[in-house]
N, C-alpha and C. Protein backbone atom coordinates (compact mmCIF):
# COMPACT_ATOMS: atom_id res chain seq x y z
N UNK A 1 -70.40 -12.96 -60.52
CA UNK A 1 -70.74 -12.05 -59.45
C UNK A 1 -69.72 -10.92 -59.36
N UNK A 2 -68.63 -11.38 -60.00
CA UNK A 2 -67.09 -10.12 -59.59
C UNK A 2 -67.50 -9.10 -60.64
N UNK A 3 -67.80 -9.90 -61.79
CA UNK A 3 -68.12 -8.60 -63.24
C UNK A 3 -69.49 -7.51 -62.73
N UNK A 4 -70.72 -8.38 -62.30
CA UNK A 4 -71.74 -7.16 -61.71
C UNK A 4 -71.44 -6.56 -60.78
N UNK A 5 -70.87 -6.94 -59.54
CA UNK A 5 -69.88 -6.02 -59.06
C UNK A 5 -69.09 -4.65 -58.83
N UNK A 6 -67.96 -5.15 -60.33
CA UNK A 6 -67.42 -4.29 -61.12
C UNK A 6 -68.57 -3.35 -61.58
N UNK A 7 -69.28 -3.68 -62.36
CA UNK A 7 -70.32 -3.23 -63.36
C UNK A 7 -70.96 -2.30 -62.29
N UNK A 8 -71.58 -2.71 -61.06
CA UNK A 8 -72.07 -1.29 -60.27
C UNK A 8 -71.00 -0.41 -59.99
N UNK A 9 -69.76 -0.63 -59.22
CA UNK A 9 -68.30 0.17 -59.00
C UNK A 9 -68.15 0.64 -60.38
N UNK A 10 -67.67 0.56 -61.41
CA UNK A 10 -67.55 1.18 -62.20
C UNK A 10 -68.03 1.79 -63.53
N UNK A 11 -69.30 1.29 -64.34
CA UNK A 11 -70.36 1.51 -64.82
C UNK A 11 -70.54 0.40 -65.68
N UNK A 12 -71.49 1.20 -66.60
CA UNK A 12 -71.89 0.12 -67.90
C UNK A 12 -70.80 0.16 -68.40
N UNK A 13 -70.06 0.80 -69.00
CA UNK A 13 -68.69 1.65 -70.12
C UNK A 13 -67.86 0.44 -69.91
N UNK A 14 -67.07 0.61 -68.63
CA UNK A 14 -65.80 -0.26 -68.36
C UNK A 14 -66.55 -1.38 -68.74
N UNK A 15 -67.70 -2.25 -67.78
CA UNK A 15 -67.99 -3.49 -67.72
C UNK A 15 -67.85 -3.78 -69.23
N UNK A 16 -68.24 -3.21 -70.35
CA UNK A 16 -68.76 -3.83 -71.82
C UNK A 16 -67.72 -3.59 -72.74
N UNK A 17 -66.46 -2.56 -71.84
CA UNK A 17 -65.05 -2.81 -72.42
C UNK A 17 -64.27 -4.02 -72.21
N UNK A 18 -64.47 -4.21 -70.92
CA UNK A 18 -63.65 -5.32 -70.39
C UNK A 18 -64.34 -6.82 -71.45
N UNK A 19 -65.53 -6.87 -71.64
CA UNK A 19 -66.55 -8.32 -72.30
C UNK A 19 -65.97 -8.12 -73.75
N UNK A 20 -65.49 -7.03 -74.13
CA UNK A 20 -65.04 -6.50 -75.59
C UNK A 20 -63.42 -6.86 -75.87
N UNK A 21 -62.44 -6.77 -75.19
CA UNK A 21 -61.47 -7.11 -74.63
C UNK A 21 -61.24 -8.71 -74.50
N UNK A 22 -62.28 -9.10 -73.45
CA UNK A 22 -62.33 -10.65 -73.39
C UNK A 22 -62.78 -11.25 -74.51
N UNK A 23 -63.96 -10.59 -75.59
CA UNK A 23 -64.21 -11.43 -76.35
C UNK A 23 -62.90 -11.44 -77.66
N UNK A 24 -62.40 -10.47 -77.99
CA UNK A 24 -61.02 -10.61 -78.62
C UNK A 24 -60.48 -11.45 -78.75
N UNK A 25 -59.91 -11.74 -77.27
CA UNK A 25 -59.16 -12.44 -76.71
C UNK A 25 -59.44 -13.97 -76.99
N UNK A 26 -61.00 -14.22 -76.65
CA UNK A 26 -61.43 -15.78 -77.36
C UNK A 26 -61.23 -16.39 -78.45
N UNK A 27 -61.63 -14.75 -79.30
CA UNK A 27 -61.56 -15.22 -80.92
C UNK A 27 -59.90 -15.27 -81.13
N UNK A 28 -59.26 -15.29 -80.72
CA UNK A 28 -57.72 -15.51 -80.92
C UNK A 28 -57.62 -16.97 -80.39
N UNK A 29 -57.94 -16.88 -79.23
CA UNK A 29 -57.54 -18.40 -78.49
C UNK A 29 -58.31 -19.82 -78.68
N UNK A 30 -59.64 -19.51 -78.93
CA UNK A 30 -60.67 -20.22 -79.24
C UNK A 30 -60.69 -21.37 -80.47
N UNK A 31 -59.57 -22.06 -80.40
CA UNK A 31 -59.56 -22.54 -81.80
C UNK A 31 -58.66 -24.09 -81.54
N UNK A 32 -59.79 -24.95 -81.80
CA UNK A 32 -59.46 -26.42 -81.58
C UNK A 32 -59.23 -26.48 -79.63
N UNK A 33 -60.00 -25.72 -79.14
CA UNK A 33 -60.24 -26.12 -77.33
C UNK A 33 -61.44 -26.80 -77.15
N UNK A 34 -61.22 -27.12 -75.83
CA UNK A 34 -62.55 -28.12 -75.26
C UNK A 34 -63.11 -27.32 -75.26
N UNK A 35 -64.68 -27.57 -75.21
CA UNK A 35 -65.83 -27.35 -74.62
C UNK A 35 -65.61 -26.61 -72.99
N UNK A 36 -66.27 -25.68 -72.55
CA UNK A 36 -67.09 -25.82 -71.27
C UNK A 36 -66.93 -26.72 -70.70
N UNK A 37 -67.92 -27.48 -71.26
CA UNK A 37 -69.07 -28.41 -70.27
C UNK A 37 -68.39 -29.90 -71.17
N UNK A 38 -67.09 -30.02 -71.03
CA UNK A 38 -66.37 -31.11 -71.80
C UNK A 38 -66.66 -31.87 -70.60
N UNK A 39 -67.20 -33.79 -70.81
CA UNK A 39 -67.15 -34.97 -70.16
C UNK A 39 -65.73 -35.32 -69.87
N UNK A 40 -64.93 -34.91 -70.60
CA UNK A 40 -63.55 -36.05 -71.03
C UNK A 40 -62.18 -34.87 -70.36
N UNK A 41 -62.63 -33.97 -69.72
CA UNK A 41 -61.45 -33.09 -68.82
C UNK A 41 -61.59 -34.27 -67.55
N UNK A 42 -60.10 -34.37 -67.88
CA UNK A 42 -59.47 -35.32 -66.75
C UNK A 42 -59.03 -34.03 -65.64
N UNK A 43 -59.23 -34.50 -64.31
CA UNK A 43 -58.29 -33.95 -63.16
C UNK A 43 -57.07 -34.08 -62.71
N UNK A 44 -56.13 -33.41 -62.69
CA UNK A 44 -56.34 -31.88 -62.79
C UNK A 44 -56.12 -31.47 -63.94
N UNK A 45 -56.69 -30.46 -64.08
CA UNK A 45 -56.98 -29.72 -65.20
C UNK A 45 -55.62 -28.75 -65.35
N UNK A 46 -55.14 -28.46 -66.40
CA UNK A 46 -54.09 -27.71 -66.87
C UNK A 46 -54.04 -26.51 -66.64
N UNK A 47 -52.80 -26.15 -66.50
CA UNK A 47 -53.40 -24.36 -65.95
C UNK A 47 -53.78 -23.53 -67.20
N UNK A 48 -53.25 -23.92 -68.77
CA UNK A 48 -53.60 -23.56 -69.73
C UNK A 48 -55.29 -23.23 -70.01
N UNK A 49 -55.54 -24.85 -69.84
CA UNK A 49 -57.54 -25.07 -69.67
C UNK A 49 -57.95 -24.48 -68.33
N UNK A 50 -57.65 -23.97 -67.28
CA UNK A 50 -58.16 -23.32 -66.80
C UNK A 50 -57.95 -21.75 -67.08
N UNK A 51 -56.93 -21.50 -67.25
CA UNK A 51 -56.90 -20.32 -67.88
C UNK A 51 -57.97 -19.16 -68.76
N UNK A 52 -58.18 -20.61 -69.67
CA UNK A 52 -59.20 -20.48 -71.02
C UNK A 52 -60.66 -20.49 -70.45
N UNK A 53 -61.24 -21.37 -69.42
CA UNK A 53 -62.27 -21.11 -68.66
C UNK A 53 -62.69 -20.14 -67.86
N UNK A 54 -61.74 -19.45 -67.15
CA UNK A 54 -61.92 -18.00 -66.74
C UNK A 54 -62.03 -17.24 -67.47
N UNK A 55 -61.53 -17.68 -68.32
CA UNK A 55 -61.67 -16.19 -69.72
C UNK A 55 -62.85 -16.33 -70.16
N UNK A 56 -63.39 -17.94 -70.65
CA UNK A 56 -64.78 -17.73 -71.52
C UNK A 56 -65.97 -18.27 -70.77
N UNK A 57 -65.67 -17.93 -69.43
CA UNK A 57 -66.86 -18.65 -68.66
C UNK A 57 -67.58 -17.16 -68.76
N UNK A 58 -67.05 -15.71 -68.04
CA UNK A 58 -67.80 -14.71 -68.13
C UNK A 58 -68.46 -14.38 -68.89
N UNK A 59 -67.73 -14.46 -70.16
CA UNK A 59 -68.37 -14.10 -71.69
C UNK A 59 -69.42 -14.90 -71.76
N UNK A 60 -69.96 -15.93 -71.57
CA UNK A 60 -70.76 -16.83 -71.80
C UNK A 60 -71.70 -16.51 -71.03
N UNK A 61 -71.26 -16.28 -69.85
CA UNK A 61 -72.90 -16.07 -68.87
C UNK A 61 -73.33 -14.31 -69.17
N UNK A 62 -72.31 -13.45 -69.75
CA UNK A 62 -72.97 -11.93 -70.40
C UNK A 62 -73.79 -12.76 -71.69
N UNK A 63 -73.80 -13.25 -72.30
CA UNK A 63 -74.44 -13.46 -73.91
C UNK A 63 -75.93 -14.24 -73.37
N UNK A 64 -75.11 -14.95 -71.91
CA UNK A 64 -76.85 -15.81 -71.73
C UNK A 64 -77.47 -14.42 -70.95
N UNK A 65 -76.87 -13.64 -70.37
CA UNK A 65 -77.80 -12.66 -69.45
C UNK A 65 -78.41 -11.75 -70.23
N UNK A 66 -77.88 -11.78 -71.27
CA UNK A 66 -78.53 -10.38 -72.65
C UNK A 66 -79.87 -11.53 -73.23
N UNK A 67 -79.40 -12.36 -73.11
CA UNK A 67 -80.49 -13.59 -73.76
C UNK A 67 -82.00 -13.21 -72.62
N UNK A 68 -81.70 -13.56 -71.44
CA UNK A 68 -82.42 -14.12 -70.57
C UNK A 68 -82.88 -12.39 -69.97
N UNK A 69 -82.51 -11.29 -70.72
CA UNK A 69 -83.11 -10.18 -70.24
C UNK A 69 -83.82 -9.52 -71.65
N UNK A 70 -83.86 -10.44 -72.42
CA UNK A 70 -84.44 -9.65 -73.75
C UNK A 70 -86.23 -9.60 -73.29
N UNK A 71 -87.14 -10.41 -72.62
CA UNK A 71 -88.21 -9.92 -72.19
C UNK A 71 -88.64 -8.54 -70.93
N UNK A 72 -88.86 -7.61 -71.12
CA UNK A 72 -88.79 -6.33 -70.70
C UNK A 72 -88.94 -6.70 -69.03
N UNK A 73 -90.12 -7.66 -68.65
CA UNK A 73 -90.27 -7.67 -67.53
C UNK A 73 -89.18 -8.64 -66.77
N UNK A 74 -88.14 -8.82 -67.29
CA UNK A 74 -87.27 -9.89 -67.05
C UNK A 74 -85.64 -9.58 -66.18
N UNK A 75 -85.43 -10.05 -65.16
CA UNK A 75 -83.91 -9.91 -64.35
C UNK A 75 -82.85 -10.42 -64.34
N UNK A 76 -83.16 -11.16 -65.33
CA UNK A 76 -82.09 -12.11 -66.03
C UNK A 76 -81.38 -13.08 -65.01
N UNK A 77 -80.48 -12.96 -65.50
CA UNK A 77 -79.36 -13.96 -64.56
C UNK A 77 -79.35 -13.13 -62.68
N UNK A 78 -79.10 -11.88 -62.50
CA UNK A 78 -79.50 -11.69 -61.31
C UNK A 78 -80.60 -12.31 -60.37
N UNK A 79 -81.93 -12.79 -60.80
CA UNK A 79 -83.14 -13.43 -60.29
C UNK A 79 -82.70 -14.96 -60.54
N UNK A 80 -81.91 -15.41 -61.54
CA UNK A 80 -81.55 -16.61 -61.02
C UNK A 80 -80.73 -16.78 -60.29
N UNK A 81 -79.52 -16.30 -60.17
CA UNK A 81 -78.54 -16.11 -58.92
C UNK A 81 -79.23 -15.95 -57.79
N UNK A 82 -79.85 -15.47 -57.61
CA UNK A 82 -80.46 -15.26 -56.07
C UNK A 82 -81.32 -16.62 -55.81
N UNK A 83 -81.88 -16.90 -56.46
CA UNK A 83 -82.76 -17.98 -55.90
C UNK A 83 -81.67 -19.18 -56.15
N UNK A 84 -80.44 -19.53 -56.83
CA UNK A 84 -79.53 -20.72 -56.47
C UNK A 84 -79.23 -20.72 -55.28
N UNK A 85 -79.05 -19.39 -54.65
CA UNK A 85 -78.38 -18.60 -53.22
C UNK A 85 -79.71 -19.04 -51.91
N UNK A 86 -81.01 -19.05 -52.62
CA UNK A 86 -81.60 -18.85 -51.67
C UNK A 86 -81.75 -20.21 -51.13
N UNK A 87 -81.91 -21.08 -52.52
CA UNK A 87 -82.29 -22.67 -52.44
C UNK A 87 -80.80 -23.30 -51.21
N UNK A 88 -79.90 -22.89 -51.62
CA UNK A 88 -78.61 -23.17 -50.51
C UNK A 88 -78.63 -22.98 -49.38
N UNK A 89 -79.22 -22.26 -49.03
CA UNK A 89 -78.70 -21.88 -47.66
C UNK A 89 -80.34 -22.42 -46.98
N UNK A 90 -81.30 -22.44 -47.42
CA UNK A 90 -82.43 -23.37 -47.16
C UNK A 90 -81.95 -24.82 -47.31
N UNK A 91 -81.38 -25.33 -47.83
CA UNK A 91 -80.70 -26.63 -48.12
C UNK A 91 -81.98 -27.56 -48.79
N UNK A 92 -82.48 -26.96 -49.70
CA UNK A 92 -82.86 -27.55 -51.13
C UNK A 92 -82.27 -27.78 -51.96
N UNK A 93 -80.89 -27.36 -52.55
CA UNK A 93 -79.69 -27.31 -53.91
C UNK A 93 -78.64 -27.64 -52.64
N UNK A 94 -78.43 -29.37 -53.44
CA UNK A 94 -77.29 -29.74 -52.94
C UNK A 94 -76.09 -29.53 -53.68
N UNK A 95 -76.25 -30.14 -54.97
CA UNK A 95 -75.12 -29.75 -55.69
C UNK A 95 -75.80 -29.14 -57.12
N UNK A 96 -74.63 -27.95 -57.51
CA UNK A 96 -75.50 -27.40 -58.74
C UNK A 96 -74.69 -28.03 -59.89
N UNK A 97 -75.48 -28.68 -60.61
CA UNK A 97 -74.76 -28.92 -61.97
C UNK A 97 -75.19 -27.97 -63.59
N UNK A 98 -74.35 -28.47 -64.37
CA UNK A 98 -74.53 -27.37 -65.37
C UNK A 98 -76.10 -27.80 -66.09
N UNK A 99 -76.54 -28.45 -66.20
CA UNK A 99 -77.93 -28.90 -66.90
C UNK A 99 -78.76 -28.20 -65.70
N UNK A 100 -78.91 -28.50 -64.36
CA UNK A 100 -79.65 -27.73 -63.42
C UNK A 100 -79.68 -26.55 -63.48
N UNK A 101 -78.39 -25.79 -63.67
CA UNK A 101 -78.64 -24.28 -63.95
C UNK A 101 -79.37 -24.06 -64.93
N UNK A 102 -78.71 -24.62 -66.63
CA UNK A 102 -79.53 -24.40 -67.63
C UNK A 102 -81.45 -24.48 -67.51
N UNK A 103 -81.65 -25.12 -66.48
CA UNK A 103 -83.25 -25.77 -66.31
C UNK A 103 -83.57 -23.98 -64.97
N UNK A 104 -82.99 -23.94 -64.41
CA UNK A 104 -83.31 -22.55 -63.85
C UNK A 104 -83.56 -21.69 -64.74
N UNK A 105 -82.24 -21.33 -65.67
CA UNK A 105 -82.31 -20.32 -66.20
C UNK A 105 -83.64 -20.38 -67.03
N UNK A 106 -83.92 -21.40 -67.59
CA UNK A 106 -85.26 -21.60 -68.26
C UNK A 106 -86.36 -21.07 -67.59
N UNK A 107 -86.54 -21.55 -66.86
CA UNK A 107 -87.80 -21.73 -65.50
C UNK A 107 -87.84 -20.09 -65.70
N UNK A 108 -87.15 -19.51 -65.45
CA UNK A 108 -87.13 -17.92 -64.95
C UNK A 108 -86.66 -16.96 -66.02
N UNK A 109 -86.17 -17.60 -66.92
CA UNK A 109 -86.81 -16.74 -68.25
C UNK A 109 -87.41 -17.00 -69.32
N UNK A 110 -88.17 -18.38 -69.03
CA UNK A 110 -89.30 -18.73 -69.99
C UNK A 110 -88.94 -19.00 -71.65
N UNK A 111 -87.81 -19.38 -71.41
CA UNK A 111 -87.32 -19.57 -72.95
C UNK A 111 -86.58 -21.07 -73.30
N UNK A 112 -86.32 -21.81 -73.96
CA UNK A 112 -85.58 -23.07 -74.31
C UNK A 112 -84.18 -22.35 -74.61
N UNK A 113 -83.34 -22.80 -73.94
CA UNK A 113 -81.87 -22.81 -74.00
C UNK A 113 -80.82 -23.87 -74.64
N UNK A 114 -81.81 -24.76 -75.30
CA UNK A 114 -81.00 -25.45 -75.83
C UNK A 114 -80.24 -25.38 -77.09
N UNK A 115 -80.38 -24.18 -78.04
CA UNK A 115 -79.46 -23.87 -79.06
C UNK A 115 -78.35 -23.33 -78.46
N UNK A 116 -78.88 -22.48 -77.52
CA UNK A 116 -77.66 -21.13 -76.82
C UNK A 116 -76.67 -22.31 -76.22
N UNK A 117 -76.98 -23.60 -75.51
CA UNK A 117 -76.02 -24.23 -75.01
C UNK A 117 -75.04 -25.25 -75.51
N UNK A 118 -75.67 -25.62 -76.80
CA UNK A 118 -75.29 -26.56 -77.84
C UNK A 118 -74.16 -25.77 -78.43
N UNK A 119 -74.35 -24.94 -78.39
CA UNK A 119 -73.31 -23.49 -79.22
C UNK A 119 -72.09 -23.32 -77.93
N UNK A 120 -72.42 -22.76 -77.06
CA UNK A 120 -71.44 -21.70 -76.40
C UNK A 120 -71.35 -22.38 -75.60
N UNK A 121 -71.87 -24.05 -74.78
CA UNK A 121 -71.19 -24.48 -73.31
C UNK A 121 -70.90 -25.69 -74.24
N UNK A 122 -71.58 -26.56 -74.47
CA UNK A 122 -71.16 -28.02 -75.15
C UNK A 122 -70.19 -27.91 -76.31
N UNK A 123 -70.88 -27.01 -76.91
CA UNK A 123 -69.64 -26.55 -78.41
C UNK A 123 -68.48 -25.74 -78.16
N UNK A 124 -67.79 -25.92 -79.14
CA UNK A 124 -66.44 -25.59 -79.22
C UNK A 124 -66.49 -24.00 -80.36
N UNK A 125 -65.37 -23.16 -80.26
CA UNK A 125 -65.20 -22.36 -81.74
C UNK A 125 -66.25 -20.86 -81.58
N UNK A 126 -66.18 -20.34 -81.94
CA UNK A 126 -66.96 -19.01 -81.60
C UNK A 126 -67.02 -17.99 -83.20
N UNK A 127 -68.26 -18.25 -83.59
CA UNK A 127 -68.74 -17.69 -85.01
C UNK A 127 -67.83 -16.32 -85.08
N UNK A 128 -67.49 -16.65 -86.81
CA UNK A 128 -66.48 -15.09 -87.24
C UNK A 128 -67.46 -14.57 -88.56
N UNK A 129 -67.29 -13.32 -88.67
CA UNK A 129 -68.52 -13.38 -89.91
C UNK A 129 -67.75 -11.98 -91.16
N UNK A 130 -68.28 -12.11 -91.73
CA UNK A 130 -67.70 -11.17 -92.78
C UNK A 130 -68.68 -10.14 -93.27
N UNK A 131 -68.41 -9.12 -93.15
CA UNK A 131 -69.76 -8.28 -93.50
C UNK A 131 -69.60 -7.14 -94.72
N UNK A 132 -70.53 -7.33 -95.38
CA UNK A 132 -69.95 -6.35 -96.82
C UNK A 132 -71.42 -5.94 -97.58
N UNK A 133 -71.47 -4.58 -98.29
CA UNK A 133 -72.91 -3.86 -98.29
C UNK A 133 -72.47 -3.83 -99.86
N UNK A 134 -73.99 -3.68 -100.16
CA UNK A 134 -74.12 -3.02 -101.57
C UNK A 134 -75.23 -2.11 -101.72
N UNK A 135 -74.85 -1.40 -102.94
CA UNK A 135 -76.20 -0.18 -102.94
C UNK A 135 -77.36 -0.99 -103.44
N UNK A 136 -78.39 -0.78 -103.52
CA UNK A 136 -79.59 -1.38 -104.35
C UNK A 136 -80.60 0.07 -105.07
N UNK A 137 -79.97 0.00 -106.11
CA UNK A 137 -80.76 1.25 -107.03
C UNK A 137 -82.25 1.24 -106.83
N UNK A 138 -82.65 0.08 -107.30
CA UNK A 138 -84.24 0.00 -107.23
C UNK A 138 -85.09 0.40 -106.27
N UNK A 139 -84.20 -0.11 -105.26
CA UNK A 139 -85.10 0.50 -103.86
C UNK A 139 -84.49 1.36 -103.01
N UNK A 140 -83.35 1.81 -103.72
CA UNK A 140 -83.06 3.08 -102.88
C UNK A 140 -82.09 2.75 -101.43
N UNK A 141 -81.70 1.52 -101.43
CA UNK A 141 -81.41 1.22 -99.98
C UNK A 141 -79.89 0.67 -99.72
N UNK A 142 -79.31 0.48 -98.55
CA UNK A 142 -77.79 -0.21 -98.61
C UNK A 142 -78.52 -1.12 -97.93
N UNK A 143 -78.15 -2.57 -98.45
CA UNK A 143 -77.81 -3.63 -98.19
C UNK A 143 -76.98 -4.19 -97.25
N UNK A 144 -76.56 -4.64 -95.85
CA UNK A 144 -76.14 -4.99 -95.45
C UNK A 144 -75.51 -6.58 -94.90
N UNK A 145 -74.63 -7.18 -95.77
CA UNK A 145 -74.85 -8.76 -95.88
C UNK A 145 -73.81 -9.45 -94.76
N UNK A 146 -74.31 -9.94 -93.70
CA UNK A 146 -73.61 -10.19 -92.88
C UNK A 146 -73.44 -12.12 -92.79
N UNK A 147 -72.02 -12.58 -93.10
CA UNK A 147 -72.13 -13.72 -93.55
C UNK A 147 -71.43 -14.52 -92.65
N UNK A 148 -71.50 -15.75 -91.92
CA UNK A 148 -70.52 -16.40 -90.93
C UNK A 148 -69.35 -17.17 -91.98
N UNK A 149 -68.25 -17.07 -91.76
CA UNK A 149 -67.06 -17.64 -92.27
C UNK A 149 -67.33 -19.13 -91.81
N UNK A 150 -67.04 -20.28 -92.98
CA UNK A 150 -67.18 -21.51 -92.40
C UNK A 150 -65.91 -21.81 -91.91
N UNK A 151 -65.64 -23.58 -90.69
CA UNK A 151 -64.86 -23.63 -89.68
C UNK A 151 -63.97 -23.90 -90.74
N UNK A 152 -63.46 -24.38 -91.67
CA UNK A 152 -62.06 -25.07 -92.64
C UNK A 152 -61.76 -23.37 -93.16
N UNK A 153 -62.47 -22.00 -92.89
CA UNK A 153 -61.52 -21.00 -93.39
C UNK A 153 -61.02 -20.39 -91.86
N UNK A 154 -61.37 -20.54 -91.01
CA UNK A 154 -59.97 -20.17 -89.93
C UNK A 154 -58.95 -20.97 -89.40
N UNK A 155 -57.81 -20.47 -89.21
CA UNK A 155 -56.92 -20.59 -88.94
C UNK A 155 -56.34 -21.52 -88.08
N UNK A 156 -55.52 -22.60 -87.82
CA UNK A 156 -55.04 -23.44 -87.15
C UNK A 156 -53.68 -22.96 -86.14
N UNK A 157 -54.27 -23.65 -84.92
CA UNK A 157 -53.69 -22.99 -83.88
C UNK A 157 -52.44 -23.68 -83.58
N UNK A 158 -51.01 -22.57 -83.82
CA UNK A 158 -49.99 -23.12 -83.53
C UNK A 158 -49.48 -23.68 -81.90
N UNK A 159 -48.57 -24.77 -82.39
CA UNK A 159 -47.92 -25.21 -81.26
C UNK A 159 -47.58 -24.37 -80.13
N UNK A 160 -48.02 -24.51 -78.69
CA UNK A 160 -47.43 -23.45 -77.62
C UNK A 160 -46.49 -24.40 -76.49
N UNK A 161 -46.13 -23.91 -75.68
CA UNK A 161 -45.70 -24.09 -74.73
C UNK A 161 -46.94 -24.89 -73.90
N UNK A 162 -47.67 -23.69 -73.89
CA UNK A 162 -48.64 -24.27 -72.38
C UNK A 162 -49.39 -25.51 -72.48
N UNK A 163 -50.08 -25.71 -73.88
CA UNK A 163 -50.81 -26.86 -74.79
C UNK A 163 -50.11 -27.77 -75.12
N UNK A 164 -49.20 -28.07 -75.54
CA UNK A 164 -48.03 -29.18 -76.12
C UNK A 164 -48.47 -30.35 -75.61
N UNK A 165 -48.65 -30.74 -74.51
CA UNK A 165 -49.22 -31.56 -73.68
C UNK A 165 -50.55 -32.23 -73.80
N UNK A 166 -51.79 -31.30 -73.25
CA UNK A 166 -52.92 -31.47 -74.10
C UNK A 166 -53.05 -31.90 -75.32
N UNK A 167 -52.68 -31.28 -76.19
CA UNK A 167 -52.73 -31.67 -77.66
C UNK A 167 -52.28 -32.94 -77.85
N UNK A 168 -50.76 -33.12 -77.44
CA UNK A 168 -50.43 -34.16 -77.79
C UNK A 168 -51.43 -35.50 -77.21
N UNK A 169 -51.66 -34.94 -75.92
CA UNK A 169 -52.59 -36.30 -75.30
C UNK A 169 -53.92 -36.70 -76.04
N UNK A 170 -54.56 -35.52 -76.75
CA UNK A 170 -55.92 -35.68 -77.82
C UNK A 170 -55.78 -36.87 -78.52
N UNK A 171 -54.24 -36.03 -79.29
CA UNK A 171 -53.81 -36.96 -80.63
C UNK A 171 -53.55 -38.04 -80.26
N UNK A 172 -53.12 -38.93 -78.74
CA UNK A 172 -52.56 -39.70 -79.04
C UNK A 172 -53.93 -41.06 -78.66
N UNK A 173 -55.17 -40.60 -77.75
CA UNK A 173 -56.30 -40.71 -77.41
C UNK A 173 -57.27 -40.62 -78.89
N UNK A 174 -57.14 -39.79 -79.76
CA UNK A 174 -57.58 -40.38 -80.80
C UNK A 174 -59.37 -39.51 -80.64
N UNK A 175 -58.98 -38.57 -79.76
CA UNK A 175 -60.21 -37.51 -79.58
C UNK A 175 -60.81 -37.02 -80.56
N UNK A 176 -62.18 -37.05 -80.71
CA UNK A 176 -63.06 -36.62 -81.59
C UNK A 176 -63.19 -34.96 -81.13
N UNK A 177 -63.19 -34.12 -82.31
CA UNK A 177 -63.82 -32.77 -82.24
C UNK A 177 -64.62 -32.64 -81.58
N UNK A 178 -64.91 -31.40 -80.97
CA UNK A 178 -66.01 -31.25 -80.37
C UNK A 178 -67.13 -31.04 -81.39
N UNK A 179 -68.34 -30.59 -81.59
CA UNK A 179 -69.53 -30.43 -82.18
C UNK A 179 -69.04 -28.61 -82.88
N UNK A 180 -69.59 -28.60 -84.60
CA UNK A 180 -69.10 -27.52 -84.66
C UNK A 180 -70.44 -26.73 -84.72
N UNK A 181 -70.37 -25.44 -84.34
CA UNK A 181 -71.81 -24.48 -84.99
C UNK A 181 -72.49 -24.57 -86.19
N UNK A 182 -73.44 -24.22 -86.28
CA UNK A 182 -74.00 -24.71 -87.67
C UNK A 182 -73.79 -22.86 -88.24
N UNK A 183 -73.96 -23.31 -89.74
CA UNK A 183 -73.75 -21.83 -90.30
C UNK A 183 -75.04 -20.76 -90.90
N UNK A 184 -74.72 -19.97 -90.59
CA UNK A 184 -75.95 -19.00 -91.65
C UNK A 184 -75.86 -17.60 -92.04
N UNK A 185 -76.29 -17.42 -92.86
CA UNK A 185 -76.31 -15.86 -93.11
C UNK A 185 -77.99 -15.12 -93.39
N UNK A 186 -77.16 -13.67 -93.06
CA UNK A 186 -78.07 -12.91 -92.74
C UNK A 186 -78.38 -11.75 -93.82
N UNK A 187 -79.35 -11.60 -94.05
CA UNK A 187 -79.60 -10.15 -94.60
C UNK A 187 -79.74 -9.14 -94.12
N UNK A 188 -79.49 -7.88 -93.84
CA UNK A 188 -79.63 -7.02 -92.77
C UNK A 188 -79.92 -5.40 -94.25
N UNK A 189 -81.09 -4.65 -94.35
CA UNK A 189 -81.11 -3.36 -94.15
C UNK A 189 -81.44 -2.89 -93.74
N UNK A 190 -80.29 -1.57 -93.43
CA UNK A 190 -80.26 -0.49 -92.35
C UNK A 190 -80.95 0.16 -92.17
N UNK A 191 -80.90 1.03 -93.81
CA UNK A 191 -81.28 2.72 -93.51
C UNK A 191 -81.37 2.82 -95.14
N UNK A 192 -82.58 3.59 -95.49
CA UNK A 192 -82.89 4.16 -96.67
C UNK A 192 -81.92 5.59 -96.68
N UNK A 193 -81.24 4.99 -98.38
CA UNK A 193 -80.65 5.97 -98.72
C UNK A 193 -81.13 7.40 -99.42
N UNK A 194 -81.45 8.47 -99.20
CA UNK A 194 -82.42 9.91 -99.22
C UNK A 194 -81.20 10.60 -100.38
N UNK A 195 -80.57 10.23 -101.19
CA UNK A 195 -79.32 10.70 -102.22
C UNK A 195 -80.48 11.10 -103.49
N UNK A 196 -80.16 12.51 -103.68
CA UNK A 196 -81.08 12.57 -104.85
C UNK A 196 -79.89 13.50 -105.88
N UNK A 197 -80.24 13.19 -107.09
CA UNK A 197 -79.37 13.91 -107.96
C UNK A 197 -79.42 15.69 -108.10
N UNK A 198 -78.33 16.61 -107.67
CA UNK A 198 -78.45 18.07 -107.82
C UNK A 198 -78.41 18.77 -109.17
């Protein structure tokens, strides 16, 4: 609610700098953390892991609101916010849990959410991809090959201060990974190349 907010006070521009900024920021930090929607976060929670949840809770509900507004006649996450709001204060929604939202957000944008949540609330890690073109003589065209990096080629996250703790408690608990993304690549062309010899 603080980012749409923002987003009316200050426009589209800032709001999709700031989600650009934050998402950076994930792909740096994002590496061997809980889940979201982790069972096994004991109370209280670390100020580290909370930290990391403010950061990638926003990002997560912009990627579901671009999701849940891709049908034209659609209000996305705003039309579900309001009716969690409305069900409350009518005292129908006692407590909201994260599967209940997911079942709203459905309801009201008519779509299955269960890849989007398997990925970005239950899963861990946030897809990196490598992208590299070639010409294609025959047909005149650039190629655009956009490929996801698998999880054993990024990087392992050094020892900190704030984590030392956590970590060590995983290791010593004997914690299973979270679930990783599955991989794929894409073919993408752009734009016919119009290059003729002078």
């Amino acid at each position: 609610m603080a980012d749409i907010f923002l987003k009316k006070l200050m426009g589209n521009n800032e709001y999709r700098f700031r989600m650009k900024k934050a998402i950076e920021r994930i792909c740096t930090e994002d590496i061997g953390q809980r889940p979201l929607a982790d069972p096994k976060m004991d109370a209280p929670l670390s100020s580290s892991t909370i930290d990391f949840i403010t950061l990638k809770a926003p990002v997560v509900l912009f990627v579901l609101n671009q999701r849940l507004t891709k049908p034209a006649n659609s209000m996305g996450l705003q039309k579900v916010i309001t009716k969690i709001l409305l069900d409350a204060m009518s005292g129908d929604l006692v407590s909201l849990s994260t599967n209940t939202f997911l079942k709203k957000c459905e309801k009201h944008g008519h779509m299955r959410l269960d890849t989007f949540a398997n990925q970005y609330i239950f899963g861990t890690g946030v897809p990196r991809f490598q992208v590299s073109q070639r010409f294609n003589r025959k047909k005149m065209t650039i190629e655009v090959i956009l490929k996801q990096l698998p999880m054993n080629q990024r990087p392992s996250r050094k020892l900190q201060n704030d984590t030392f703790i956590d970590d060590g408690l995983k290791h010593l608990d004997k914690e299973a990974p979270a679930p990783i993304q599955h991989l794929f690549t894409v073919l993408l062309i752009l734009f016919h190349c119009s290059c003729r010899d002078q």
